[in-house]
PDB file of N, CA and C in Angstrom:
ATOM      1  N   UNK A   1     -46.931  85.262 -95.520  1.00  0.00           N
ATOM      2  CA  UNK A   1     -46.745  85.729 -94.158  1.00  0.00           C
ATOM      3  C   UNK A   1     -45.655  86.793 -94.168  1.00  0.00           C
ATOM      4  N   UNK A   2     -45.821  88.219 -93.740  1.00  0.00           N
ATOM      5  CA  UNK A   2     -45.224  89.404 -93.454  1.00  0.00           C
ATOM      6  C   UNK A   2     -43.947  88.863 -92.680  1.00  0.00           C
ATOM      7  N   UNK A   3     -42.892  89.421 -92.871  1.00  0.00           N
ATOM      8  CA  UNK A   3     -42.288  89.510 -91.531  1.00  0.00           C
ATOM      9  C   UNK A   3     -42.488  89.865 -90.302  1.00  0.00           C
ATOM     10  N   UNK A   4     -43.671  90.793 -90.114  1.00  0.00           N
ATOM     11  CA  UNK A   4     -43.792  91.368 -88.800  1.00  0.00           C
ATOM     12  C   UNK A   4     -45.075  90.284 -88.178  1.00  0.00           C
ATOM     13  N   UNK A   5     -45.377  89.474 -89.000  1.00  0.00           N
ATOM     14  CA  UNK A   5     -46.654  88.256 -88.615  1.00  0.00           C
ATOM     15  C   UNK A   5     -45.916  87.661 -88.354  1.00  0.00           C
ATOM     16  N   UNK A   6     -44.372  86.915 -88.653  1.00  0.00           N
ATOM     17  CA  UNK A   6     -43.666  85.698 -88.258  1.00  0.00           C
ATOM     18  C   UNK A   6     -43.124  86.434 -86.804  1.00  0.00           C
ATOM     19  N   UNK A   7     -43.013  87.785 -86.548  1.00  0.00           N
ATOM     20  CA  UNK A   7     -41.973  87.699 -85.539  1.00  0.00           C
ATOM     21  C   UNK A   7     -42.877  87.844 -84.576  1.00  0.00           C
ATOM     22  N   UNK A   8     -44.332  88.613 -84.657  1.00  0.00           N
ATOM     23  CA  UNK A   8     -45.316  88.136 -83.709  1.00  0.00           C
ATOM     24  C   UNK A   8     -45.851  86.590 -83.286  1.00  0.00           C
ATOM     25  N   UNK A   9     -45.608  85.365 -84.581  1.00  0.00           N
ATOM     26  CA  UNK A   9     -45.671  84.287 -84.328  1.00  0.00           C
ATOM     27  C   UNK A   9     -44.780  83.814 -83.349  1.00  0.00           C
ATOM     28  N   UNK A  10     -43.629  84.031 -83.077  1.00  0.00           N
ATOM     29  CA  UNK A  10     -42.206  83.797 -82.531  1.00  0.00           C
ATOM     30  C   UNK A  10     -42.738  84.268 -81.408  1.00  0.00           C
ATOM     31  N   UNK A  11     -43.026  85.289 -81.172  1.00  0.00           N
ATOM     32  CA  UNK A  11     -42.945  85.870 -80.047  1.00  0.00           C
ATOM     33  C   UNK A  11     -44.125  85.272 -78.871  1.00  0.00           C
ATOM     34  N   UNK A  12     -45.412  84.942 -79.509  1.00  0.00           N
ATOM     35  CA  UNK A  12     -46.163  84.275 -78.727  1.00  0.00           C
ATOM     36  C   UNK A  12     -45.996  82.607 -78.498  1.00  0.00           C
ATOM     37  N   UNK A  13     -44.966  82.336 -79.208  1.00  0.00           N
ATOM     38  CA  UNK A  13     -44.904  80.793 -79.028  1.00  0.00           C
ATOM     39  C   UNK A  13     -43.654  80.964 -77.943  1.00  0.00           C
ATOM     40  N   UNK A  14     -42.629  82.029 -78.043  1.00  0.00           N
ATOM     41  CA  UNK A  14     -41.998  82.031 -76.667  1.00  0.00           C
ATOM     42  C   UNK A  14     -42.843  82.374 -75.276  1.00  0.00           C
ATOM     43  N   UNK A  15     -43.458  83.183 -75.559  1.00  0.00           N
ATOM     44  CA  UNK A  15     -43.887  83.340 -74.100  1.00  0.00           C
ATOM     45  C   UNK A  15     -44.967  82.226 -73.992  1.00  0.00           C
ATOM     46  N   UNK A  16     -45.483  81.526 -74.848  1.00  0.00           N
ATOM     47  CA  UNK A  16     -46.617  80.479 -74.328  1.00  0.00           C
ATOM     48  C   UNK A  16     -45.769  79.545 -73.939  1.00  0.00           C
ATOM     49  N   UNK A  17     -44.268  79.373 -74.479  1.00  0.00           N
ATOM     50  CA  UNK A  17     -43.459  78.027 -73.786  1.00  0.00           C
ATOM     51  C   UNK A  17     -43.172  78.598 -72.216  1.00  0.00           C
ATOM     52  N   UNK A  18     -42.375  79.713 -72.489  1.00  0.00           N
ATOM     53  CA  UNK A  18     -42.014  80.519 -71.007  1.00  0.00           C
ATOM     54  C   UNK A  18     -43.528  80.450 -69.736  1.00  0.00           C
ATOM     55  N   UNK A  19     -44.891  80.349 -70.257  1.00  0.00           N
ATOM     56  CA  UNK A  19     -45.684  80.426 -69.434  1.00  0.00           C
ATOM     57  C   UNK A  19     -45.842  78.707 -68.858  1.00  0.00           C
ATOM     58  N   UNK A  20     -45.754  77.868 -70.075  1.00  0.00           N
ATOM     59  CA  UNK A  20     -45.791  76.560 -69.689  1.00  0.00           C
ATOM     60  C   UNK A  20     -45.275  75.932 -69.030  1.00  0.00           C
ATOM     61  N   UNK A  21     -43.590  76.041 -69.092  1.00  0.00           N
ATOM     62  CA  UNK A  21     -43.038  75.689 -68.136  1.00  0.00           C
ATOM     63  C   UNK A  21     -42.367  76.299 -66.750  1.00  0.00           C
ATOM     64  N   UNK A  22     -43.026  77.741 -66.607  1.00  0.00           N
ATOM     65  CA  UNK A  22     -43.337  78.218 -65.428  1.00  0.00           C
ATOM     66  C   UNK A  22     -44.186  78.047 -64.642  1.00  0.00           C
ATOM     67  N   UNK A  23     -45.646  77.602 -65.436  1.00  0.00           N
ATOM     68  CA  UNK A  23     -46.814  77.468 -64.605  1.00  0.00           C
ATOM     69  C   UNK A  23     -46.834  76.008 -64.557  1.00  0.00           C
ATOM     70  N   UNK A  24     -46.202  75.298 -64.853  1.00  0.00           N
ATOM     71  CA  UNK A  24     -46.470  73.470 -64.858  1.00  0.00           C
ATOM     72  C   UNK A  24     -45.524  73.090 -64.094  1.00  0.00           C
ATOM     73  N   UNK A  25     -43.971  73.216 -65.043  1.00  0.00           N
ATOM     74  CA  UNK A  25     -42.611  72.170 -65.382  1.00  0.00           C
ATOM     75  C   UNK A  25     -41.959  72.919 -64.170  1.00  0.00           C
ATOM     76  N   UNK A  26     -41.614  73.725 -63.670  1.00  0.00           N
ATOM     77  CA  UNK A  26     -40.950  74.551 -62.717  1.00  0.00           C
ATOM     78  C   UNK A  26     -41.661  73.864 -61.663  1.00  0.00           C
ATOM     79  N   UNK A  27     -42.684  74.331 -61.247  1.00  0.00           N
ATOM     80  CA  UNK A  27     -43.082  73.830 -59.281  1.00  0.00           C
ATOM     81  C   UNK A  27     -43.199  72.075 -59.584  1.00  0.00           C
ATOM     82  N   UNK A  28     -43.356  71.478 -60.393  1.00  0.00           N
ATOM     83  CA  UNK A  28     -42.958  70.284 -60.381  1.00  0.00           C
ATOM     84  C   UNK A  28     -41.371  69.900 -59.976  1.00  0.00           C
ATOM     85  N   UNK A  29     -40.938  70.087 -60.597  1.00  0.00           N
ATOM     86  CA  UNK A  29     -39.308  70.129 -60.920  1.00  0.00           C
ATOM     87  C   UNK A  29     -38.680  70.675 -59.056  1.00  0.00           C
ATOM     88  N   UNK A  30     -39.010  71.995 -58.790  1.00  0.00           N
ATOM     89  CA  UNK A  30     -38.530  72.701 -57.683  1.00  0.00           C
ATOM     90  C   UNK A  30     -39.064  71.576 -56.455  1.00  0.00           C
ATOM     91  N   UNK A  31     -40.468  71.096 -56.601  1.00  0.00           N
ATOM     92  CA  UNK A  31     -40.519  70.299 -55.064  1.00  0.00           C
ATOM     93  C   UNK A  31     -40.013  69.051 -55.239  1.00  0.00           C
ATOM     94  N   UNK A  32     -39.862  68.372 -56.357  1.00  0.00           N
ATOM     95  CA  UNK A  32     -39.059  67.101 -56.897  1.00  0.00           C
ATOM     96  C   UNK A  32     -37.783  67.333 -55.695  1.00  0.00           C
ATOM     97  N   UNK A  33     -36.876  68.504 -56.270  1.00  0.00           N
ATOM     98  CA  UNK A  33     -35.337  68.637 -56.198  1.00  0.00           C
ATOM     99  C   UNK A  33     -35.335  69.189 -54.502  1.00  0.00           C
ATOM    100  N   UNK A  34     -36.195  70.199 -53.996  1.00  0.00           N
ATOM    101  CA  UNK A  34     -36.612  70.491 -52.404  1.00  0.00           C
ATOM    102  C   UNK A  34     -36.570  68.894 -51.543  1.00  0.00           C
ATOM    103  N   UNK A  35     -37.238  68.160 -52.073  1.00  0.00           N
ATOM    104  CA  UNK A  35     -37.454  66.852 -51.409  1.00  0.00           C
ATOM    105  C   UNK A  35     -36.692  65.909 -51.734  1.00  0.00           C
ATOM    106  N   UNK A  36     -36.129  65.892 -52.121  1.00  0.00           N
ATOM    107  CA  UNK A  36     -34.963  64.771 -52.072  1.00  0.00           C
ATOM    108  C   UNK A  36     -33.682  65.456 -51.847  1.00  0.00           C
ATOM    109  N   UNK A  37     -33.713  66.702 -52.129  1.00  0.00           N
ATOM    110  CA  UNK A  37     -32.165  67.153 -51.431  1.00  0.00           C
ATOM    111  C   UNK A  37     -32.631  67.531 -50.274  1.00  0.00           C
ATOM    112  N   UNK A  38     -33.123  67.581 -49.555  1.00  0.00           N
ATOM    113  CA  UNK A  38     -33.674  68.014 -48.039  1.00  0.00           C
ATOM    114  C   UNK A  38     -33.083  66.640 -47.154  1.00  0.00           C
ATOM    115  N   UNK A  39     -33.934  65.383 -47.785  1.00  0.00           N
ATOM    116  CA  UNK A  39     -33.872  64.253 -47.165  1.00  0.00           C
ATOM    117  C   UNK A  39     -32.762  64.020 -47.037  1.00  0.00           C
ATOM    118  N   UNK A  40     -31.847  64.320 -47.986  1.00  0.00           N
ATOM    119  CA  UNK A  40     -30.643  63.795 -48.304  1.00  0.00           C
ATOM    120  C   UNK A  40     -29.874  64.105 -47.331  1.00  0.00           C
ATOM    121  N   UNK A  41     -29.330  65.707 -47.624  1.00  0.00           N
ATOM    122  CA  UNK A  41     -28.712  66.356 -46.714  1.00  0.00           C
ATOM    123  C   UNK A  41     -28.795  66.586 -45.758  1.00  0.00           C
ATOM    124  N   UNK A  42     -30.134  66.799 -44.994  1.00  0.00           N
ATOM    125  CA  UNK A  42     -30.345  66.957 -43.524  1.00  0.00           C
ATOM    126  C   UNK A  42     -30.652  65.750 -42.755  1.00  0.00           C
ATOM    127  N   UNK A  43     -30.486  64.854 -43.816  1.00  0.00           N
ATOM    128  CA  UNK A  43     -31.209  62.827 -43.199  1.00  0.00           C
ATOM    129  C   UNK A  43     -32.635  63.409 -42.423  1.00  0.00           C
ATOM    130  N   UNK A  44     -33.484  64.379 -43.053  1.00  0.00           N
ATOM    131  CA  UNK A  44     -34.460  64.430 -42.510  1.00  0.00           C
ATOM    132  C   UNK A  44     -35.585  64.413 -43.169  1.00  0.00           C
ATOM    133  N   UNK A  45     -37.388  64.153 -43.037  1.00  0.00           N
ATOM    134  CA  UNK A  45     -38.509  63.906 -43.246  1.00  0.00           C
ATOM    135  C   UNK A  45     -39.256  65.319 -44.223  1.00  0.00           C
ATOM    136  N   UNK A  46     -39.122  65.716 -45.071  1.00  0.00           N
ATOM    137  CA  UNK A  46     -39.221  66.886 -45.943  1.00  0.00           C
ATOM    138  C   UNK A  46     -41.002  66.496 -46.478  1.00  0.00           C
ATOM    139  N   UNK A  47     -41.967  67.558 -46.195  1.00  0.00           N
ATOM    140  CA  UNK A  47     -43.085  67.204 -46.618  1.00  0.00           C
ATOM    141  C   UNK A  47     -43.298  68.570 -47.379  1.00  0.00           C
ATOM    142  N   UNK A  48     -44.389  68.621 -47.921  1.00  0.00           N
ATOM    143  CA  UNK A  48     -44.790  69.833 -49.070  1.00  0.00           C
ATOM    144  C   UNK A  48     -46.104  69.477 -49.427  1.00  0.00           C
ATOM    145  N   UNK A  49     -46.819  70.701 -49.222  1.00  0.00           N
ATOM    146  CA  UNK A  49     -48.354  70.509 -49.909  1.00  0.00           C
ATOM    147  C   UNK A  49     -48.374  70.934 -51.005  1.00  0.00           C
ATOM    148  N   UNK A  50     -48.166  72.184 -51.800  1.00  0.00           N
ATOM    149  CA  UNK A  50     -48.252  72.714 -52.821  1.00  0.00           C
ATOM    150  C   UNK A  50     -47.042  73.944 -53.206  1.00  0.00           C
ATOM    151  N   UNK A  51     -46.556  73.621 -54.044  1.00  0.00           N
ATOM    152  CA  UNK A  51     -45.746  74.583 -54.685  1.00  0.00           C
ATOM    153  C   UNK A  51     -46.479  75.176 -56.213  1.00  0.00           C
ATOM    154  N   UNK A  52     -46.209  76.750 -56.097  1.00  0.00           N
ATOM    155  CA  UNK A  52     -46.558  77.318 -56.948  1.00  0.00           C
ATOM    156  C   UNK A  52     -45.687  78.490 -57.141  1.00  0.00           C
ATOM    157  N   UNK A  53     -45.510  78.872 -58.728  1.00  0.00           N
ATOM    158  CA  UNK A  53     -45.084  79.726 -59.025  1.00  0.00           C
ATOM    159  C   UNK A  53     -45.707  80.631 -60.385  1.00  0.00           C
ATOM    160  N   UNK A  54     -45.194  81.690 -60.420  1.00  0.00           N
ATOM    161  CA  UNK A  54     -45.852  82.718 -61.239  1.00  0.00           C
ATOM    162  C   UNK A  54     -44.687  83.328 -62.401  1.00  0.00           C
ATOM    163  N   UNK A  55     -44.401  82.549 -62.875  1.00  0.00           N
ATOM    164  CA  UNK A  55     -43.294  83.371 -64.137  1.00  0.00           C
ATOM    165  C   UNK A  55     -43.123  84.918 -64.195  1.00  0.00           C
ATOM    166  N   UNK A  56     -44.468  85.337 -64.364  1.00  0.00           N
ATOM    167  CA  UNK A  56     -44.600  86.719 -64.758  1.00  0.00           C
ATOM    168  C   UNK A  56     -44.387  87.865 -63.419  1.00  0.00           C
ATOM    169  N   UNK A  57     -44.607  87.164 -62.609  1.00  0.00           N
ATOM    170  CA  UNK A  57     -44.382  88.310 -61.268  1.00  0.00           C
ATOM    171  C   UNK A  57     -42.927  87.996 -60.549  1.00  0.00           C
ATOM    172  N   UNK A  58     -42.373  86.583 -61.006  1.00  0.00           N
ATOM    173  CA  UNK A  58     -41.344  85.974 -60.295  1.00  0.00           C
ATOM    174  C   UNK A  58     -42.046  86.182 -58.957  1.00  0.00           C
ATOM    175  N   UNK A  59     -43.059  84.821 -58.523  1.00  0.00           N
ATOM    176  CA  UNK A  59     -42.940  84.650 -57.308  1.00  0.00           C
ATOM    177  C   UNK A  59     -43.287  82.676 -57.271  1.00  0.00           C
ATOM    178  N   UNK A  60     -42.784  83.241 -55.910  1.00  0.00           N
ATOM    179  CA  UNK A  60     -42.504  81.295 -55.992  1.00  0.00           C
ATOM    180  C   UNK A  60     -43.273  80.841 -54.337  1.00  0.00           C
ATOM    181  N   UNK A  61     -44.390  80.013 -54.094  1.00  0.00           N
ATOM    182  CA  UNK A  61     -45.279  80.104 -53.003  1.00  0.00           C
ATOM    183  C   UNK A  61     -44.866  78.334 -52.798  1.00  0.00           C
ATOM    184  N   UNK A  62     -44.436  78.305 -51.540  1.00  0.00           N
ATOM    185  CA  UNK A  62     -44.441  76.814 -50.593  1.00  0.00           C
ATOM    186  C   UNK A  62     -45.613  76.626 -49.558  1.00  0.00           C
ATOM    187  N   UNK A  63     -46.172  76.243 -50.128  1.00  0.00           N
ATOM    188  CA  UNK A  63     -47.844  75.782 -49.256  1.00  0.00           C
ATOM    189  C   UNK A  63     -47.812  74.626 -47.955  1.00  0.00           C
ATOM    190  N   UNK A  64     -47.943  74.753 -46.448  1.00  0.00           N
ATOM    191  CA  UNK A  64     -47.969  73.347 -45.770  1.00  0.00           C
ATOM    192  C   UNK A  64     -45.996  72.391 -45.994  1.00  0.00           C
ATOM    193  N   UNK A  65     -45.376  73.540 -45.885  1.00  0.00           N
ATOM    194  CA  UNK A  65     -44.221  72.577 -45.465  1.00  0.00           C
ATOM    195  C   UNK A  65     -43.560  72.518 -43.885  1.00  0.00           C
ATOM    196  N   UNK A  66     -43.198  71.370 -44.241  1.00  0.00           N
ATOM    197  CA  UNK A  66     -42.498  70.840 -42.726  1.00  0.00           C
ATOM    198  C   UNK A  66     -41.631  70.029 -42.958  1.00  0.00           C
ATOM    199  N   UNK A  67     -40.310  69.952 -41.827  1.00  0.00           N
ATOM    200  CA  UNK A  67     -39.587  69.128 -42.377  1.00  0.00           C
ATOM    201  C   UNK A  67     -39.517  68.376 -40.264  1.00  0.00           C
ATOM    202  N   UNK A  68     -39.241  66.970 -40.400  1.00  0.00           N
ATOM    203  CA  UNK A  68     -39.103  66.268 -39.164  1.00  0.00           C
ATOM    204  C   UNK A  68     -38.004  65.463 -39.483  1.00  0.00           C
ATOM    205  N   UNK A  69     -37.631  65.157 -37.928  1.00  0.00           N
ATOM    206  CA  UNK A  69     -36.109  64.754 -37.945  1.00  0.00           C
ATOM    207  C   UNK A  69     -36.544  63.319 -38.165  1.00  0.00           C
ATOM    208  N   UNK A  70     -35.439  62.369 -38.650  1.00  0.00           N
ATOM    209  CA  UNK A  70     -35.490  61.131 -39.061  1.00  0.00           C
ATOM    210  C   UNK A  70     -35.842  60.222 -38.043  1.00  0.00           C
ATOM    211  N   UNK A  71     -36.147  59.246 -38.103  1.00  0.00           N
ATOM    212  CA  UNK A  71     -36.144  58.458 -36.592  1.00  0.00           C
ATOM    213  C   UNK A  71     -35.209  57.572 -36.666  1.00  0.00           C
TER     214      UNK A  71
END
């Protein structure tokens, strides 16, 4: 294996991690931490339909949220 084959190896195993846990581990993680620090801090009812994000464009989409006051 060339050097310039290992650093192309390197290079696609970073961005396939960088895509993985942008397109998976991130909007998991972000509505995890949205919803329980919401509840927390505002003592209020934090809902969420879908979170999504896009590594490559940096954009980050909150689908169907609402938050209601506690009873």
């Amino acid at each position: 294996m060339t050097s310039l084959q290992r650093r192309g190896l390197i290079a696609t195993a970073l961005i396939g991690t960088y895509a993985l846990l942008g397109f998976l581990v991130a909007p998991w993680l972000i509505e995890r931490t949205l919803l329980s620090t919401l509840a927390e801090r505002l003592d209020a009812n934090p809902r969420v339909g879908e979170v999504t994000l896009n590594p490559f464009a940096f954009r980050l989409e909150i689908v169907d949220f609402a938050l209601t006051e506690a009873d």
